[in-house]
Protein backbone atom coordinates (compact mmCIF):
# COMPACT_ATOMS: atom_id res chain seq x y z
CA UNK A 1 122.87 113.30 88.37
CA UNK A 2 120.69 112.27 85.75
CA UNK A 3 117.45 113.28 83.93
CA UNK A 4 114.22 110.43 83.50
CA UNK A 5 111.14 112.36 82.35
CA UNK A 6 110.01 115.22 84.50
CA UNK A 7 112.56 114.03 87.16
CA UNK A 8 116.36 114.77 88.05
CA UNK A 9 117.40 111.96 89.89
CA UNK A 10 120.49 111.53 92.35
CA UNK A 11 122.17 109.18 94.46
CA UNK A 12 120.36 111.00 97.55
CA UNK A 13 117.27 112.64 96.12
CA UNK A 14 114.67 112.66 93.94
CA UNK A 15 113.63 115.80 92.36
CA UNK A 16 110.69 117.19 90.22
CA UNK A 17 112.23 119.40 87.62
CA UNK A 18 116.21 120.47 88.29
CA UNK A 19 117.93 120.15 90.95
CA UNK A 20 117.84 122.70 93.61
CA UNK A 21 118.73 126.57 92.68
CA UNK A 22 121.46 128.54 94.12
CA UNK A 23 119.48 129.10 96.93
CA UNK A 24 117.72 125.91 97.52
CA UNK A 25 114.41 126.50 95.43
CA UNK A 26 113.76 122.76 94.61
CA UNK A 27 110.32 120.22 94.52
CA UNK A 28 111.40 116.81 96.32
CA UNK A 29 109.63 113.55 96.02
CA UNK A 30 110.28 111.97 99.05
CA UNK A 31 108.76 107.82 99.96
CA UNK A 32 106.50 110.49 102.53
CA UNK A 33 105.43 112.87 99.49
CA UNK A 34 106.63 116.48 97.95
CA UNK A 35 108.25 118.52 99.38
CA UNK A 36 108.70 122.46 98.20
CA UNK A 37 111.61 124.10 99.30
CA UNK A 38 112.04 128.17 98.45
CA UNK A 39 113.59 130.86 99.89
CA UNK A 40 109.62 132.14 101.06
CA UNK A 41 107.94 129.29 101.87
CA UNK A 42 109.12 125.23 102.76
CA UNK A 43 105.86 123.72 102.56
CA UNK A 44 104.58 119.62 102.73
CA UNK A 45 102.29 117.29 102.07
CA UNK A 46 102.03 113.30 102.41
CA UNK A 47 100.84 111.14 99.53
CA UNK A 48 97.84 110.60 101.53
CA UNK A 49 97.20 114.64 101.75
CA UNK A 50 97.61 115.26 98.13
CA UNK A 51 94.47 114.35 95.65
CA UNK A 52 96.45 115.34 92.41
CA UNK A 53 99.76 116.41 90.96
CA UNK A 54 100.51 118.11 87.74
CA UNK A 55 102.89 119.77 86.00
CA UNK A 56 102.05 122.40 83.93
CA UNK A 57 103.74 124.77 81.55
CA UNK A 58 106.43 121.60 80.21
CA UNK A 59 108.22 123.04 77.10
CA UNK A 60 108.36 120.16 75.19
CA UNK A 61 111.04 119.26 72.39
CA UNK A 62 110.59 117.25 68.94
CA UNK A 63 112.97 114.32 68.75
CA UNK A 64 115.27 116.11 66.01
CA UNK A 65 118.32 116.79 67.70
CA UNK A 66 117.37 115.90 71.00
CA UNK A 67 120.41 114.19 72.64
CA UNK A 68 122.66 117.15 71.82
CA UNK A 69 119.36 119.64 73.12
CA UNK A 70 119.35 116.52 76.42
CA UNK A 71 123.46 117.17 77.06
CA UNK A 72 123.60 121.28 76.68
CA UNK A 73 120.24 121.44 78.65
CA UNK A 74 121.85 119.01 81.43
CA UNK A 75 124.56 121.60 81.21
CA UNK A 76 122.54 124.30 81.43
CA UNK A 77 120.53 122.65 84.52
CA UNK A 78 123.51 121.72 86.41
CA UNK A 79 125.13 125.22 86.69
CA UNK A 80 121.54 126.93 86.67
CA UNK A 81 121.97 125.15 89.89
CA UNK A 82 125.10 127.03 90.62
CA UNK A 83 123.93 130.44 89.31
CA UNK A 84 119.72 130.13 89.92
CA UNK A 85 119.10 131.48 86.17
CA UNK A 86 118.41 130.49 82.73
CA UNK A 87 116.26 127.01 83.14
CA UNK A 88 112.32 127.28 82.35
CA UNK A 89 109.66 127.63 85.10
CA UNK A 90 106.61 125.25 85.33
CA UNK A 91 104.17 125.23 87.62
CA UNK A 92 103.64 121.73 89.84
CA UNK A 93 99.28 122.31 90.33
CA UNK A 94 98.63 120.24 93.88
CA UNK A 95 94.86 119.62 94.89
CA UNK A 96 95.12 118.87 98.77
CA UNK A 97 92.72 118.46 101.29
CA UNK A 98 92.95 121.67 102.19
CA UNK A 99 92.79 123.07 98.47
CA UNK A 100 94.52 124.18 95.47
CA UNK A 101 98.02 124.75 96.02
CA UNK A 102 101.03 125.62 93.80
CA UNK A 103 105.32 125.33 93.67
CA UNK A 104 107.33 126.75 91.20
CA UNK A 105 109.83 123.83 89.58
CA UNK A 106 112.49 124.42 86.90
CA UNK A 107 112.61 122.49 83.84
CA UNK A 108 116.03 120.64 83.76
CA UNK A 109 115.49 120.48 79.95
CA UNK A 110 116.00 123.50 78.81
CA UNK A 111 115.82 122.04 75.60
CA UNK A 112 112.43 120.77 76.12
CA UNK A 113 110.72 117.48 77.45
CA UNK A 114 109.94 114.66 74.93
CA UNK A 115 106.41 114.78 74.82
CA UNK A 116 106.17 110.79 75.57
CA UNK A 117 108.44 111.19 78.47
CA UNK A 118 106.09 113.96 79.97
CA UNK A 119 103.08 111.86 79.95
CA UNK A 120 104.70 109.02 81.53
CA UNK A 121 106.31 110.66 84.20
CA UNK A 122 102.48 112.52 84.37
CA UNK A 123 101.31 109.20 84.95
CA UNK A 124 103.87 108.26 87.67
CA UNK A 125 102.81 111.42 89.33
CA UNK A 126 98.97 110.51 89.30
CA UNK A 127 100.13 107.14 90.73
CA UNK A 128 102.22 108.13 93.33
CA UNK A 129 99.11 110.46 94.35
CA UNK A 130 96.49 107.25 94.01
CA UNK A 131 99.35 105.21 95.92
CA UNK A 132 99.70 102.77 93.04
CA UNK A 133 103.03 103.18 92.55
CA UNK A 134 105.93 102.73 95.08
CA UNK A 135 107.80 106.33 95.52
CA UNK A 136 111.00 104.55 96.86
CA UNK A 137 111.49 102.83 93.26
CA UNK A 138 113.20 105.78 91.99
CA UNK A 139 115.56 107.16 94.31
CA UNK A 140 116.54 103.32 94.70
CA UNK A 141 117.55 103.44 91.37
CA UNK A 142 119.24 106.34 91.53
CA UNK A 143 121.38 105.46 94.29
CA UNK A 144 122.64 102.80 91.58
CA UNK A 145 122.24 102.74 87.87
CA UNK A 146 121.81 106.32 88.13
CA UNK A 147 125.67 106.97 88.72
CA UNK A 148 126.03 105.42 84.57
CA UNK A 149 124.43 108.48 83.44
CA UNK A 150 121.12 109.50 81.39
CA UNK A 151 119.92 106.66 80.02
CA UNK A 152 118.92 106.66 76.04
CA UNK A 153 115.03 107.86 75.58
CA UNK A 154 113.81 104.05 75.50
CA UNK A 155 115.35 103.22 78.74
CA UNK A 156 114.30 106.41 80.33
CA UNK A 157 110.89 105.90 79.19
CA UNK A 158 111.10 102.09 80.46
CA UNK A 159 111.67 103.22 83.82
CA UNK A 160 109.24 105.33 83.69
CA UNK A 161 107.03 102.45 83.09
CA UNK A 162 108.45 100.19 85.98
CA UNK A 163 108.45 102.67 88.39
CA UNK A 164 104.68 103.30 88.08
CA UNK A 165 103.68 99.85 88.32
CA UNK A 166 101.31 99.41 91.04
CA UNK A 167 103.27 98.47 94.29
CA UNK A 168 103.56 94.76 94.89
């Protein structure tokens, strides 16, 4: 499992925030769109379906002391995972065709977000809505590279970069 941005990535998912709870609360991005999974409500929607995605409510972290604050929130994600407690809320803001809609998504920094990293995975999000950017890029690289670990900040904010490069 590792952290890039806004994202936990794995060798079989993609996921905005942590990983899923203790009970399966989780925000996939799948190569068909999000998906919201809670104990309430599974809901849906295609890229085509969705006309914007935000997060909202990112605690964000200075750079002083942030790869100890990256490894204990890690930590802290992974058995939140385990337990369901103790990692931030935000709030992932859909527009849809059909409206506004909301889905609750744990930060998997408890530690915070570096604010850079939150824009550009911000960005990705916009361009996976506009359908500029390829949503298979990062669960392919997470089904490879990913298995070395989180990546230092410049390589996480790299692939950031690459993966929202408009599709070829």
């Amino acid at each position: 499992m590792v952290m890039v941005g806004l994202f936990w990535v794995t060798a079989d998912a993609v996921y905005v925030g942590s990983p899923p709870t203790a009970i399966g609360d989780c925000v996939r991005l799948t190569s068909d769109g999000l998906e919201a999974v809670d104990r309430d409500d599974s809901r849906a929607w295609t890229w085509a379906e969705l006309r914007s995605a935000v997060v909202e409510d990112v605690p964000t972290a200075g750079t002083a002391g942030r790869v100890s604050r990256l490894l204990g929130s890690m930590a802290s994600a992974a058995a939140g995972a385990f337990i369901g407690e103790g990692q931030p809320e935000m709030r992932l803001r859909l527009e849809t065709e059909a409206g506004p809609q909301e889905a609750t998504v744990y930060a998997a920094a408890a530690g915070g977000s570096e604010a850079q990293e939150a824009a550009l995975s911000q960005d990705l999000l916009a361009r996976l809505v506009a359908g500029t950017a390829d949503p298979g890029a990062t669960g392919a690289w997470g089904r490879e590279p990913a298995r070395e670990g989180t990546p230092e900040p410049a390589v996480r904010k790299a692939l950031l970069q690459t993966w929202a490069r408009p599709r070829a």
